[in-house]
N, C-alpha and C. Protein backbone atom coordinates (compact mmCIF):
# COMPACT_ATOMS: atom_id res chain seq x y z
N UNK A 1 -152.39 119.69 -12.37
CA UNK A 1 -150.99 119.55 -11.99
C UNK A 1 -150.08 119.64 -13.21
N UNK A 2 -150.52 118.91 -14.13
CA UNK A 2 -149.63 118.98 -15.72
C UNK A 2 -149.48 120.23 -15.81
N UNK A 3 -150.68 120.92 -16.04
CA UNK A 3 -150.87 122.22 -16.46
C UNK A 3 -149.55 122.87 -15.50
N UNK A 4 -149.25 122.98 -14.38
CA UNK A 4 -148.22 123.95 -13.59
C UNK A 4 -147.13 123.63 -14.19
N UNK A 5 -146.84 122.63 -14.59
CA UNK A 5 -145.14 121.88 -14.56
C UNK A 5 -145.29 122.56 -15.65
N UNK A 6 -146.18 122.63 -17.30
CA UNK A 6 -146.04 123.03 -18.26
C UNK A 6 -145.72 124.68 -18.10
N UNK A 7 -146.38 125.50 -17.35
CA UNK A 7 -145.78 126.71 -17.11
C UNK A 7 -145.33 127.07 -16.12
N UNK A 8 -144.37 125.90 -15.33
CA UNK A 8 -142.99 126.73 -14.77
C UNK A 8 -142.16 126.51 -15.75
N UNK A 9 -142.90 125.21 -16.79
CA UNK A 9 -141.66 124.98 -17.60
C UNK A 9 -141.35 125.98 -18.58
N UNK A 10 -142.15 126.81 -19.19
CA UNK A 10 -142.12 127.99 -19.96
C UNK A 10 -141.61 129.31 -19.24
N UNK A 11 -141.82 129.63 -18.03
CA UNK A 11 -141.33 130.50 -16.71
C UNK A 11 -139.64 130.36 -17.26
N UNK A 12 -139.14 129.30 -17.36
CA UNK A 12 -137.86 128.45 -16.97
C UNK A 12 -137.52 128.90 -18.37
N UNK A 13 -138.06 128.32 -19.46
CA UNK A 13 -137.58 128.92 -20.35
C UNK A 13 -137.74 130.25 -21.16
N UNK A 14 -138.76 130.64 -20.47
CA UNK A 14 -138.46 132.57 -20.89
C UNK A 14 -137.34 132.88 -20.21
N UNK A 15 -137.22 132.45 -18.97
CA UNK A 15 -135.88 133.03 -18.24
C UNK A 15 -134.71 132.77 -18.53
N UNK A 16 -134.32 131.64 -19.06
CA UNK A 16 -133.12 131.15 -19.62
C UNK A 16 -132.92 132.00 -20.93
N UNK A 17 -133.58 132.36 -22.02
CA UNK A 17 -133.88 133.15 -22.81
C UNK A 17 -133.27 134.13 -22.67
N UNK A 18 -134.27 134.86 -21.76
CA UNK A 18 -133.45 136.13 -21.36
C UNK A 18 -132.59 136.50 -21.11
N UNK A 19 -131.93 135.60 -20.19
CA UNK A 19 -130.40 135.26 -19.34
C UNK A 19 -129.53 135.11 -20.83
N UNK A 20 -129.76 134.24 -21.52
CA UNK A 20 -129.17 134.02 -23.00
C UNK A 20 -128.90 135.64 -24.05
N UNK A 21 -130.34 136.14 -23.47
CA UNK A 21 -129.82 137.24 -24.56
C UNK A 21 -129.11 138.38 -23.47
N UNK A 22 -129.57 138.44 -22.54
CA UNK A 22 -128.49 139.24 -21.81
C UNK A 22 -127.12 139.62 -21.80
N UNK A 23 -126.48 137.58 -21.61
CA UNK A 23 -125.23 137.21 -22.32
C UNK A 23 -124.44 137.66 -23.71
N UNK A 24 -125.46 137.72 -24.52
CA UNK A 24 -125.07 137.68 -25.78
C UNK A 24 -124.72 139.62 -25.93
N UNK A 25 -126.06 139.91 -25.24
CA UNK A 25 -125.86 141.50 -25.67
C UNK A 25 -124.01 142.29 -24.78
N UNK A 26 -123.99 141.52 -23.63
CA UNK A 26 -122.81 142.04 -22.74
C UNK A 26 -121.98 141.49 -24.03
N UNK A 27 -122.06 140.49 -24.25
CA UNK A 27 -120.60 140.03 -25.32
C UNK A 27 -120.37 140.95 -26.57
N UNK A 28 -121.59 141.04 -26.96
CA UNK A 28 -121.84 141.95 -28.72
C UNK A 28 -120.92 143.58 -27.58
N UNK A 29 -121.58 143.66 -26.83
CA UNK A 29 -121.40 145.05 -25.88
C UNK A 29 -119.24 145.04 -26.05
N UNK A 30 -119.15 144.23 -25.24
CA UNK A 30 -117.21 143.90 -24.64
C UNK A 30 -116.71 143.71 -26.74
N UNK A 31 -116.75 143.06 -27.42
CA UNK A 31 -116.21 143.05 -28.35
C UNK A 31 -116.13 144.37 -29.31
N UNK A 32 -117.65 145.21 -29.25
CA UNK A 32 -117.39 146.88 -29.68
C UNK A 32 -116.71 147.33 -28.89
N UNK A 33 -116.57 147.38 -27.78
CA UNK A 33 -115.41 148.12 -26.86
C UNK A 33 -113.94 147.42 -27.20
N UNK A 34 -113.78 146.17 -27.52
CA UNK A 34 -112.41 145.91 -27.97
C UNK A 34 -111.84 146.60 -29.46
N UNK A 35 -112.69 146.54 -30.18
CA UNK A 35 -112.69 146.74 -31.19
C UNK A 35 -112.76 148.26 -31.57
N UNK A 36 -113.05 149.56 -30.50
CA UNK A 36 -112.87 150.50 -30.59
C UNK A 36 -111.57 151.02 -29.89
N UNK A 37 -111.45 150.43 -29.20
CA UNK A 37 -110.24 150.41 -28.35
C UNK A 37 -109.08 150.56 -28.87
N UNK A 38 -109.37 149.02 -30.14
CA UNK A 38 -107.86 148.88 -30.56
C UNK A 38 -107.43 150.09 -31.70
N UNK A 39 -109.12 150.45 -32.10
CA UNK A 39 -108.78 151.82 -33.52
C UNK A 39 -108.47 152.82 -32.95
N UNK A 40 -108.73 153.23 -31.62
CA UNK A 40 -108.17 154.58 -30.61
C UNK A 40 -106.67 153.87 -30.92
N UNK A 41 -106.22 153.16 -30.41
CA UNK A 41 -105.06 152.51 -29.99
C UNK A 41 -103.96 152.92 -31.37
N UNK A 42 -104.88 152.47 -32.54
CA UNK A 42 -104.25 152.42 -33.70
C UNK A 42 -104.07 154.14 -34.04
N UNK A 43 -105.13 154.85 -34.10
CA UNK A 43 -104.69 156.14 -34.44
C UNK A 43 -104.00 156.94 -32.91
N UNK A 44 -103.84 156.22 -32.18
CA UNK A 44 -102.85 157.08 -31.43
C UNK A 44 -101.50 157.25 -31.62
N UNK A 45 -101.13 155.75 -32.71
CA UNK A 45 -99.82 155.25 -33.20
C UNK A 45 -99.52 156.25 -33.82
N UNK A 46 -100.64 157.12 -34.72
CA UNK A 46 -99.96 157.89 -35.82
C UNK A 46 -100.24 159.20 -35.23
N UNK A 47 -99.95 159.60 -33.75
CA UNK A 47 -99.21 161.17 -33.66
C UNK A 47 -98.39 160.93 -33.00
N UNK A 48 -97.55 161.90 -33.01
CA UNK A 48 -96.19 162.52 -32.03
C UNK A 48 -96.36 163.50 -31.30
N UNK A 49 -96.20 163.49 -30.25
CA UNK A 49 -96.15 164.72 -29.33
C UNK A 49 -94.61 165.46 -29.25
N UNK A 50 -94.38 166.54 -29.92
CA UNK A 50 -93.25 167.03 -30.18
C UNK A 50 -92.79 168.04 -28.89
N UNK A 51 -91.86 168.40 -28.77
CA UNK A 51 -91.57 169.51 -27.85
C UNK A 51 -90.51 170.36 -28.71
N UNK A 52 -90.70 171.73 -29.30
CA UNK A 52 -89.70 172.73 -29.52
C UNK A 52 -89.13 173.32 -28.89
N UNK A 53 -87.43 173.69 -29.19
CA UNK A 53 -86.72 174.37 -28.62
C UNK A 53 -85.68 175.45 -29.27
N UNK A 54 -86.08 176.33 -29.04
CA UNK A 54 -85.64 177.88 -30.01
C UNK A 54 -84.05 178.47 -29.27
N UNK A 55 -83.34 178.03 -30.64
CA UNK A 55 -81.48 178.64 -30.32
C UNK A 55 -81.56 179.48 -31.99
N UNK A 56 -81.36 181.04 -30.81
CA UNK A 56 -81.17 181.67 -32.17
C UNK A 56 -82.75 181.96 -32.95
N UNK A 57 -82.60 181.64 -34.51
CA UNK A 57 -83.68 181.54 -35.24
C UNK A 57 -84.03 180.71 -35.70
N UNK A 58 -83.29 179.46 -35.54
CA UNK A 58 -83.30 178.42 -35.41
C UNK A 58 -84.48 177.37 -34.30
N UNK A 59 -85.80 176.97 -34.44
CA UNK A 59 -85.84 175.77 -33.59
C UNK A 59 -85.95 174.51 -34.04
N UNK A 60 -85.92 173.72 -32.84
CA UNK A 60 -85.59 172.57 -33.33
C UNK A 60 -86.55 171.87 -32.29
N UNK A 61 -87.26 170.43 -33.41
CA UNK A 61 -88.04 169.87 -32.67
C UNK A 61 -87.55 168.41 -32.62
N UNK A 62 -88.40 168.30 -31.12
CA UNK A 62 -88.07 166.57 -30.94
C UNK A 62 -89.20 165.52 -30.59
N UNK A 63 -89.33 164.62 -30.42
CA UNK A 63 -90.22 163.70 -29.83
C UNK A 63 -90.04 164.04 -28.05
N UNK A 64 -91.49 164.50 -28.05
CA UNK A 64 -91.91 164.73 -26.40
C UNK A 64 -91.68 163.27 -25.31
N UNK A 65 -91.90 162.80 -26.28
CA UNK A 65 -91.83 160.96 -25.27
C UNK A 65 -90.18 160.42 -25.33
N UNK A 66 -89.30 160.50 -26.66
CA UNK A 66 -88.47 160.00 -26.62
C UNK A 66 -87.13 160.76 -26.50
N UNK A 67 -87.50 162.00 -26.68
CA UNK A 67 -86.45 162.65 -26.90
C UNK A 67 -85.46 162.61 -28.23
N UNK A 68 -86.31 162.46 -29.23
CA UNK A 68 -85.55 161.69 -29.89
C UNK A 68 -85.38 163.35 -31.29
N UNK A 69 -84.70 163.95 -32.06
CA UNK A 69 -84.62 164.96 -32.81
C UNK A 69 -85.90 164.33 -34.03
N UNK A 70 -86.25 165.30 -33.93
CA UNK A 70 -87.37 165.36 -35.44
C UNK A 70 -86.90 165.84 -36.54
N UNK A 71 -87.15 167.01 -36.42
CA UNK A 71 -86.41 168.23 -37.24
C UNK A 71 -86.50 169.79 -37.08
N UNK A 72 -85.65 170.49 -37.87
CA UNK A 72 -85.22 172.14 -37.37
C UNK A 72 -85.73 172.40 -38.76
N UNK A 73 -85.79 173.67 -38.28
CA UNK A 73 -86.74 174.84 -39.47
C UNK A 73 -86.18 176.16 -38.87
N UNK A 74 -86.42 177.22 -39.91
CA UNK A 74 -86.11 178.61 -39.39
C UNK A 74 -88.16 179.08 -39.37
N UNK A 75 -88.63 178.58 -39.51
CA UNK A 75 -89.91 179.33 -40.16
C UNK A 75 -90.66 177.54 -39.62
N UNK A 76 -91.82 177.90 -39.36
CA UNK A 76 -92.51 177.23 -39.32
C UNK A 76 -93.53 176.09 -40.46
N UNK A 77 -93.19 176.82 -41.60
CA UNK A 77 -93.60 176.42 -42.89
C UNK A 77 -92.17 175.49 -43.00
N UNK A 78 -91.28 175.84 -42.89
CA UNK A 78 -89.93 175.28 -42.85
C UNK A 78 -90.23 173.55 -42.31
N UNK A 79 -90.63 173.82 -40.69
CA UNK A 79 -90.73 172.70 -40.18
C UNK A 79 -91.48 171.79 -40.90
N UNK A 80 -93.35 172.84 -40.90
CA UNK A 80 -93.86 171.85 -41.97
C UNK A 80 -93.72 170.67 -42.68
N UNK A 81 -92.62 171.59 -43.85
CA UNK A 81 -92.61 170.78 -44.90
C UNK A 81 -91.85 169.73 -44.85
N UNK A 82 -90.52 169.91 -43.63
CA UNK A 82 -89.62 168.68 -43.40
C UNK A 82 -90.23 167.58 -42.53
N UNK A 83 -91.40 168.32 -41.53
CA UNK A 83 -91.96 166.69 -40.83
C UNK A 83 -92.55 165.74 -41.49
N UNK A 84 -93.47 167.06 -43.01
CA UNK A 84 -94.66 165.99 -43.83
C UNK A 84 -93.32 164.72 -44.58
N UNK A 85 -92.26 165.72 -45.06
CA UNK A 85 -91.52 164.09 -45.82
C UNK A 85 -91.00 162.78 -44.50
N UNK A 86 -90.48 163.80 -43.50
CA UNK A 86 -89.72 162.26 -42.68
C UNK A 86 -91.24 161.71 -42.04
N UNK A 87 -92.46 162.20 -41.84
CA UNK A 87 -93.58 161.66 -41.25
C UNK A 87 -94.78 162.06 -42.09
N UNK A 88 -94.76 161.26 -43.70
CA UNK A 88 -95.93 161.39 -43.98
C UNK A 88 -97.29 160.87 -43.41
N UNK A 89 -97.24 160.10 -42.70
CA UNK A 89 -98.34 158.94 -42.28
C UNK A 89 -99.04 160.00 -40.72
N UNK A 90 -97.75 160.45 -40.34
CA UNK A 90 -98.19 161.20 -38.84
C UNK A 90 -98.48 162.22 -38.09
N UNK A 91 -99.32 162.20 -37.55
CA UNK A 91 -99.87 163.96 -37.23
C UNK A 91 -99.09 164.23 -35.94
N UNK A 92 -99.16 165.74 -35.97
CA UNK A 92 -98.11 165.85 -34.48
C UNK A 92 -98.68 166.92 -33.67
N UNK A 93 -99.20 167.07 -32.50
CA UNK A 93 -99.38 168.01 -31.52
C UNK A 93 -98.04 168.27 -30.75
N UNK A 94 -97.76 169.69 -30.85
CA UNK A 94 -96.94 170.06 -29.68
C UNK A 94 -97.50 170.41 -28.44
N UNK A 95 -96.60 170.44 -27.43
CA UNK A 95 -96.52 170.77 -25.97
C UNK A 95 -97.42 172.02 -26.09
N UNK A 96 -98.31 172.17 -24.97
CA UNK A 96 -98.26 173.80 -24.62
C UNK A 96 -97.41 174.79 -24.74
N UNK A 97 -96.18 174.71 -23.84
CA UNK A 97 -95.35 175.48 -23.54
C UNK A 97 -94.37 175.82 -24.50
N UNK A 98 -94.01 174.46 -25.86
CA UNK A 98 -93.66 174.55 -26.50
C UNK A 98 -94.34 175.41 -27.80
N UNK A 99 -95.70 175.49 -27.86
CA UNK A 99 -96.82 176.37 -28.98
C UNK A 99 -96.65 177.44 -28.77
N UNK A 100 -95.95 178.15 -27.31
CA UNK A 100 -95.72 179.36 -27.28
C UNK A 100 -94.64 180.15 -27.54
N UNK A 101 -93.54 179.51 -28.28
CA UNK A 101 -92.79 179.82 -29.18
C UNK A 101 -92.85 180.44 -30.49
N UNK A 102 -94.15 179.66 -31.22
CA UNK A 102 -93.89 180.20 -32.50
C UNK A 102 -94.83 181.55 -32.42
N UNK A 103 -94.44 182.98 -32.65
CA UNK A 103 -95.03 184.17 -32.73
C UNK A 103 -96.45 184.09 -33.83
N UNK A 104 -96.53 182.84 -34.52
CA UNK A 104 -97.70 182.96 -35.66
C UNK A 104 -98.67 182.48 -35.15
N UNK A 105 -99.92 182.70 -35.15
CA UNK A 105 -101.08 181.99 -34.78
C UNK A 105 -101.20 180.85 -35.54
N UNK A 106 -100.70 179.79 -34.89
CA UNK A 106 -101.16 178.21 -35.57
C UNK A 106 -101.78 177.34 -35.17
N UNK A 107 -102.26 176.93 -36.20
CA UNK A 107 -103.23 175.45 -35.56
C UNK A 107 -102.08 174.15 -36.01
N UNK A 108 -101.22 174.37 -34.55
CA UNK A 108 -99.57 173.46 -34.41
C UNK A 108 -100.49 172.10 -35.01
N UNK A 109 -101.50 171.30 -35.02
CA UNK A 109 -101.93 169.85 -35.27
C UNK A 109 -102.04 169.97 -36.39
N UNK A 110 -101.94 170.75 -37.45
CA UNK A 110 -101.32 170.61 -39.32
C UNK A 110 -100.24 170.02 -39.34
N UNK A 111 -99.17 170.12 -38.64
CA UNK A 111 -97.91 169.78 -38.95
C UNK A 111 -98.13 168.58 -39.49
């Protein structure tokens, strides 16, 4: 009879064990997902989604979300070089519809 109680009592505690590391692994699991989350989160901070709009030879770009003016260029090197000073830190994808403006084959996510 001892003998049973001693191994349900081990039954009981392999299982609690397990249950324990189960726990632990879902938690280790949810905190890499927070923690990747927040670095997606963080480098999403640093692009802009721009939208261009061509008057003349002139275009001029803005923030796709805010509407807000970026900057104008005649030339695309133009734009370039004025987004890298007002947004050194930030990368910028334009619109589709807006990429089909500039006549040069670019890879628009340099800006």
């Amino acid at each position: 009879m001892t003998e049973l109680v001693y191994i349900l009592l081990i039954i009981m505690f392999v299982l609690t064990l397990r249950k324990a590391k189960r726990d632990m692994d879902k938690a280790l699991f949810e905190m890499e997902v927070r923690d990747k989350l927040g670095f997606v989160q963080e480098e999403l901070k640093k692009i802009l989604v721009l939208r261009v709009e061509k008057f003349g030879d002139v275009f001029y770009i803005y923030n796709q979300v805010t509407n807000e003016f970026v900057c104008q260029g005649n030339t695309l090197q133009e734009i370039q070089e004025v987004y890298k000073l007002r947004f050194p830190d930030r990368r910028a994808l334009v619109d589709e519809g807006s990429e089909l403006l500039f006549k040069e084959n670019v890879d628009v996510a340099k800006l």
